[in-house]
Protein backbone atom coordinates (compact mmCIF):
# COMPACT_ATOMS: atom_id res chain seq x y z
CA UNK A 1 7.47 32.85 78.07
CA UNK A 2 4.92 30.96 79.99
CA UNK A 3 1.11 32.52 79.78
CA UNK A 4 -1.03 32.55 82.94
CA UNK A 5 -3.35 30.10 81.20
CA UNK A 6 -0.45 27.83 80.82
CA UNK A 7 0.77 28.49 84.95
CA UNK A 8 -0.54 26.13 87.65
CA UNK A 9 -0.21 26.79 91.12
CA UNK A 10 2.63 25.96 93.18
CA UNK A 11 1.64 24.86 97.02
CA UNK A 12 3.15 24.17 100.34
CA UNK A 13 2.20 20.84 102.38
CA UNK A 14 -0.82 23.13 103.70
CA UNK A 15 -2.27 24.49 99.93
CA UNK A 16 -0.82 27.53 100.65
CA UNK A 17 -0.17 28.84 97.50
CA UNK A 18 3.36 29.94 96.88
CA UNK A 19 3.62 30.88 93.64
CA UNK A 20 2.94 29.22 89.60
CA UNK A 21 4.97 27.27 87.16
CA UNK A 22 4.19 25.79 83.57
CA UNK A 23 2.40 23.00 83.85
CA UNK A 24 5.16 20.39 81.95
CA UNK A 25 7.92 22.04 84.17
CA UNK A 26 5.25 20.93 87.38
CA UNK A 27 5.72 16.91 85.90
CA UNK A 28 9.23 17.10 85.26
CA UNK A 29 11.07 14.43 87.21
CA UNK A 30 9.56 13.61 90.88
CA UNK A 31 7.73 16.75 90.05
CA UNK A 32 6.92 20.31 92.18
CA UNK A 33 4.36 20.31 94.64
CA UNK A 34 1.15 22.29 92.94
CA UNK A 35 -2.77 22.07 93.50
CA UNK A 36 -4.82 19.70 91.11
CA UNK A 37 -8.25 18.31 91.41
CA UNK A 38 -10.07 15.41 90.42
CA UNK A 39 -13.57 14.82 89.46
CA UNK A 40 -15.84 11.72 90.27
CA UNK A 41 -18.97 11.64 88.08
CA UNK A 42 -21.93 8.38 88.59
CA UNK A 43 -25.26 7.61 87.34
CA UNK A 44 -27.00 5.93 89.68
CA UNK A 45 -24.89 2.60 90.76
CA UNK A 46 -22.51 3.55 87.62
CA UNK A 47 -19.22 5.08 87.32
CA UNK A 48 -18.14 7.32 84.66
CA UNK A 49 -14.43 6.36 84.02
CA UNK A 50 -12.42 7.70 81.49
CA UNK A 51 -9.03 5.70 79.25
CA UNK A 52 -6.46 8.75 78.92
CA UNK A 53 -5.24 9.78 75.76
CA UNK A 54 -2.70 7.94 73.91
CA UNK A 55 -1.01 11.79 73.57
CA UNK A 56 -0.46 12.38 77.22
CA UNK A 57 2.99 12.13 78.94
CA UNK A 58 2.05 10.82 82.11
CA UNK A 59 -0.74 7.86 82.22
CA UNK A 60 -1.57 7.56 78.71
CA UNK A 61 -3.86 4.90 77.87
CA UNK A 62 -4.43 4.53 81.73
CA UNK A 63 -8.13 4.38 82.89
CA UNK A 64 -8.83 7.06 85.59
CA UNK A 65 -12.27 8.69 86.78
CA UNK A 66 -14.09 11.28 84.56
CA UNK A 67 -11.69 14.22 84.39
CA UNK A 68 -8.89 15.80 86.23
CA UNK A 69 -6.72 19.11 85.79
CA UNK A 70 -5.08 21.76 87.23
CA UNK A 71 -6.87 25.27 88.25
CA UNK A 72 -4.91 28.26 86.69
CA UNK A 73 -3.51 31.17 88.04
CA UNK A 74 -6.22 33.15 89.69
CA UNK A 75 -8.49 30.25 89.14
CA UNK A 76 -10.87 29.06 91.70
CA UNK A 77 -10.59 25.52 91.90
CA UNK A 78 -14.18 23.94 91.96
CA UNK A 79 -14.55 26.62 88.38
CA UNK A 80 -11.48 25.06 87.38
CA UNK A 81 -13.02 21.82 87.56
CA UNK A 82 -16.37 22.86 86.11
CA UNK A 83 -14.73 24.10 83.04
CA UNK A 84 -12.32 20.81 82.40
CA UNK A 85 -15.53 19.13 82.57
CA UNK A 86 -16.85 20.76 79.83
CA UNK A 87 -13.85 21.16 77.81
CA UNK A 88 -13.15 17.33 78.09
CA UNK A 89 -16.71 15.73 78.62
CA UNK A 90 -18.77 18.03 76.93
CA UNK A 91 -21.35 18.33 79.48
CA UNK A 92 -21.58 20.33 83.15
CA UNK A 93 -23.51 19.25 86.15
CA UNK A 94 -23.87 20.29 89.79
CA UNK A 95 -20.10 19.11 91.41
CA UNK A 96 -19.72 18.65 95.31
CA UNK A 97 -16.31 18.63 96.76
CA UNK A 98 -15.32 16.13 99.04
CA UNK A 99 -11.79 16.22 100.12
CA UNK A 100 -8.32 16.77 99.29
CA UNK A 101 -5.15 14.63 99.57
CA UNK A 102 -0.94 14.94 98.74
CA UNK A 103 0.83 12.30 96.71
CA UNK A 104 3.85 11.51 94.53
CA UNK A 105 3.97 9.46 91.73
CA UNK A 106 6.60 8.67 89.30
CA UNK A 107 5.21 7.62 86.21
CA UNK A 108 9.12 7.07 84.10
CA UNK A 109 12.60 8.52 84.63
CA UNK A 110 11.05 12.02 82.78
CA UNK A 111 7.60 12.81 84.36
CA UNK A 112 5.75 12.47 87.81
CA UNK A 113 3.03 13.93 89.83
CA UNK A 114 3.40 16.39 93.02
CA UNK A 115 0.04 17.12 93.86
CA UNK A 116 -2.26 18.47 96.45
CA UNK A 117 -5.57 17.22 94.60
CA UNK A 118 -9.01 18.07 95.41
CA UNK A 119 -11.47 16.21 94.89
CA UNK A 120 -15.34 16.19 93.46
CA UNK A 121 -18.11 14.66 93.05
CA UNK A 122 -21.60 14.98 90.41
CA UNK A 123 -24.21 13.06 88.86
CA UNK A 124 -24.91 12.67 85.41
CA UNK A 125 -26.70 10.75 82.76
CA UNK A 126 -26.71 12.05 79.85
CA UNK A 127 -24.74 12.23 76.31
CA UNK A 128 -20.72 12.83 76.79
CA UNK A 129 -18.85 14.48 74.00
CA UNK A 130 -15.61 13.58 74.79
CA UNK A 131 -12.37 15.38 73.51
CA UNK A 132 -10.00 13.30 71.97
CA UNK A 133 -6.56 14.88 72.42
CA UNK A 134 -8.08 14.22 76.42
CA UNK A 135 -9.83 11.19 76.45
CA UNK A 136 -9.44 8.14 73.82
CA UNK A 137 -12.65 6.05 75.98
CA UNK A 138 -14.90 6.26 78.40
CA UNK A 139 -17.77 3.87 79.94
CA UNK A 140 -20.20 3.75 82.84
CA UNK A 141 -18.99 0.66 85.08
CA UNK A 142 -21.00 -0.92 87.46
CA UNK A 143 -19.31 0.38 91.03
CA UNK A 144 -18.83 -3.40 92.05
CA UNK A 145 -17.48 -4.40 88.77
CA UNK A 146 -14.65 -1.41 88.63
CA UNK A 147 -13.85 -2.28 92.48
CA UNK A 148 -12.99 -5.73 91.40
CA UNK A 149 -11.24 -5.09 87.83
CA UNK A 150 -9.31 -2.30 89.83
CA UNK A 151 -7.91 -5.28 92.16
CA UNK A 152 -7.55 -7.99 89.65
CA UNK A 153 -5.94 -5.18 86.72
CA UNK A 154 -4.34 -2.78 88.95
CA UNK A 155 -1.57 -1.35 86.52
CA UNK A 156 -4.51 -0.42 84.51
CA UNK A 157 -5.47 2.69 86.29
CA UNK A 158 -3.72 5.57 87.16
CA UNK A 159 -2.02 5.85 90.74
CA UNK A 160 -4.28 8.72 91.95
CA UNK A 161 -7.41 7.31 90.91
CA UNK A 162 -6.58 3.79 93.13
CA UNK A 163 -5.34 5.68 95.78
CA UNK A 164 -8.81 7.67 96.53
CA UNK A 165 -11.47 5.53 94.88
CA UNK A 166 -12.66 3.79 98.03
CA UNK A 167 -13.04 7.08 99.94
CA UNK A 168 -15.01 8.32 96.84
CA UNK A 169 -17.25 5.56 96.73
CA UNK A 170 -17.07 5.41 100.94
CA UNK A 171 -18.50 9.60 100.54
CA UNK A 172 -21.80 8.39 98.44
CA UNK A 173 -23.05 6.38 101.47
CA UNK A 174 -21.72 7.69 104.52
């Protein structure tokens, strides 16, 4: 039996939530629509990205931005994403959400993504602690140096993280 720390949210096409699943039974095959959020951390003109574990089944080794999870059941998001910040970075800081966004993607014949993700935003500076059954790397990038290593190494990052990363970046100025 599944326990509600280990049940994600199941959602319609309009985040209505209908309902929770296990999380691996959520990334089986072309995988069941649930909510998910992403968080964008930067120092100044820097990017915190993060290389995924070499333990997880979908993405491993894949550079993405600084964390990203699921809220739980009964879980607000945004304190969803406040705690997987902690848990995997080791540090908190003020988060701002920005927007949210649906897509599929199949990562092998086993596992996918079917997510309604929202996404955030923070500033920070200082030391990172990361975990490493989470994260194997991180590094701040230069914004202009990951825009251009994201074109020229594109299977190097994972599919949601190239799908919103100019929007992010658009969000900072605009």
């Amino acid at each position: 039996m599944i326990n509600d720390m280990e049940r994600i949210i199941l959602v319609d096409d309009n985040d209505d939530e209908l309902g929770y699943e296990g999380k691996e039974q959520c990334h089986r095959g072309k995988g069941m629509l649930h909510r998910a959020f992403s968080v964008f951390i930067f120092d100044g003109d820097k990017m915190l990205i993060t290389q995924r574990s070499g333990k997880k089944k979908t993405w491993p080794l894949y550079w993405s931005n600084a964390c990203c999870s699921h809220p739980r059941k009964g879980e607000d998001t945004a304190a969803a994403a406040h705690r997987r910040l902690q848990e995997e970075l080791g540090f908190s800081c003020s988060l701002r959400f920005l927007f949210k966004f649906q897509y599929n993607a199949t990562y092998d014949s086993e596992w996918g993504e079917h997510e309604v993700d929202w996404v955030f935003i923070g500033t920070y500076g200082g030391h990172v602690k990361p975990d490493p059954q989470e994260i194997k790397d991180y590094q701040y990038v230069d914004v202009a140096t990951l825009e251009k290593d994201v074109e020229k190494h594109p299977d190097s990052y994972t599919p949601w993280f190239k799908l919103i990363l100019e929007k992010v970046l658009e969000s900072r100025t605009g």
